[in-house]
Protein backbone atom coordinates (compact mmCIF):
# COMPACT_ATOMS: atom_id res chain seq x y z
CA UNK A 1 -7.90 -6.46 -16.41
CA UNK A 2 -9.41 -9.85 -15.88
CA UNK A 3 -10.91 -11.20 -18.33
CA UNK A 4 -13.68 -12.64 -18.17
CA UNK A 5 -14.92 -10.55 -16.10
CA UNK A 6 -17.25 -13.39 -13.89
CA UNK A 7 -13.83 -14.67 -12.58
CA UNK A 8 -12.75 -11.54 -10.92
CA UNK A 9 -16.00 -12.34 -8.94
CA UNK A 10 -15.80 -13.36 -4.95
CA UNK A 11 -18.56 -15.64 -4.70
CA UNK A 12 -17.67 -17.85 -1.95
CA UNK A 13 -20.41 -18.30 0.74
CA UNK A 14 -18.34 -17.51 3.60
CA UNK A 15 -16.63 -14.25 2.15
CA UNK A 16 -20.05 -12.43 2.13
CA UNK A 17 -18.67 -10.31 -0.38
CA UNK A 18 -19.80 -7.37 -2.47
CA UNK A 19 -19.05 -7.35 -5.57
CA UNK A 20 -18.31 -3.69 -7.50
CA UNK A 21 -18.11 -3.75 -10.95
CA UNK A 22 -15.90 -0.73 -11.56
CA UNK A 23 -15.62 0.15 -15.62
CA UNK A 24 -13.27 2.58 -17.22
CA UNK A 25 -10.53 3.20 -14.28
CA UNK A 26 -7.27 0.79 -14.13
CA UNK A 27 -6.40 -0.88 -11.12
CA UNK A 28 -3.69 1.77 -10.35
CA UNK A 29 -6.15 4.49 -10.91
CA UNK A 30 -8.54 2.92 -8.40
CA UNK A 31 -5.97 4.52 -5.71
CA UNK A 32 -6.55 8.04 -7.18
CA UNK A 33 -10.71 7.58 -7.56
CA UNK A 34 -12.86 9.78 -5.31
CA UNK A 35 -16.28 7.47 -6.66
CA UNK A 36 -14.56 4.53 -5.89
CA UNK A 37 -13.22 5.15 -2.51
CA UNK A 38 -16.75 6.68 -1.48
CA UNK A 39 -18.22 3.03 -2.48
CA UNK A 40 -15.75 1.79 -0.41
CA UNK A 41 -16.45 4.07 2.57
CA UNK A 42 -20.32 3.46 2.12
CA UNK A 43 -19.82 -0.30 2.03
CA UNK A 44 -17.45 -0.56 5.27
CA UNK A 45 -19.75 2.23 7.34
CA UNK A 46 -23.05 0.24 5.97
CA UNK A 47 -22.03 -3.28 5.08
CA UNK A 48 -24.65 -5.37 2.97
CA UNK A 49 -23.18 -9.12 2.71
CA UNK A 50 -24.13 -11.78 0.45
CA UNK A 51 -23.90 -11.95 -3.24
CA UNK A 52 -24.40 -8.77 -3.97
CA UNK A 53 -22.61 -7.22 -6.92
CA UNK A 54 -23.27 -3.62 -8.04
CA UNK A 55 -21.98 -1.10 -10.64
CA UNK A 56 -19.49 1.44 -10.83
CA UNK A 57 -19.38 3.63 -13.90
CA UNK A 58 -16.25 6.11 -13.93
């Protein structure tokens, strides 16, 4: 967990990255997460760039 949560943020121009807020899964369970690796599939197959930041429930 990072806490708070703005500084697990990417936010640097040139990373164009997008942000997913992912609550209720640890980071070893984001391995085993069918939700999360469908964002991830989504977001590589339909990229959106800038400072975006959306959330993931469990």
């Amino acid at each position: 967990m990072i806490t708070p949560a703005v500084s697990a943020k990417l936010t640097h121009p040139a990373l164009a990255a997008t942000n997913v807020r992912i609550r209720d899964i640890g980071h070893l369970s984001l391995l085993l997460s069918r939700s999360v690796l469908a964002d991830l599939i989504t977001g590589l197959e339909h990229p959106v760039g800038g400072d975006h930041t959306r959330t993931r429930g469990a």
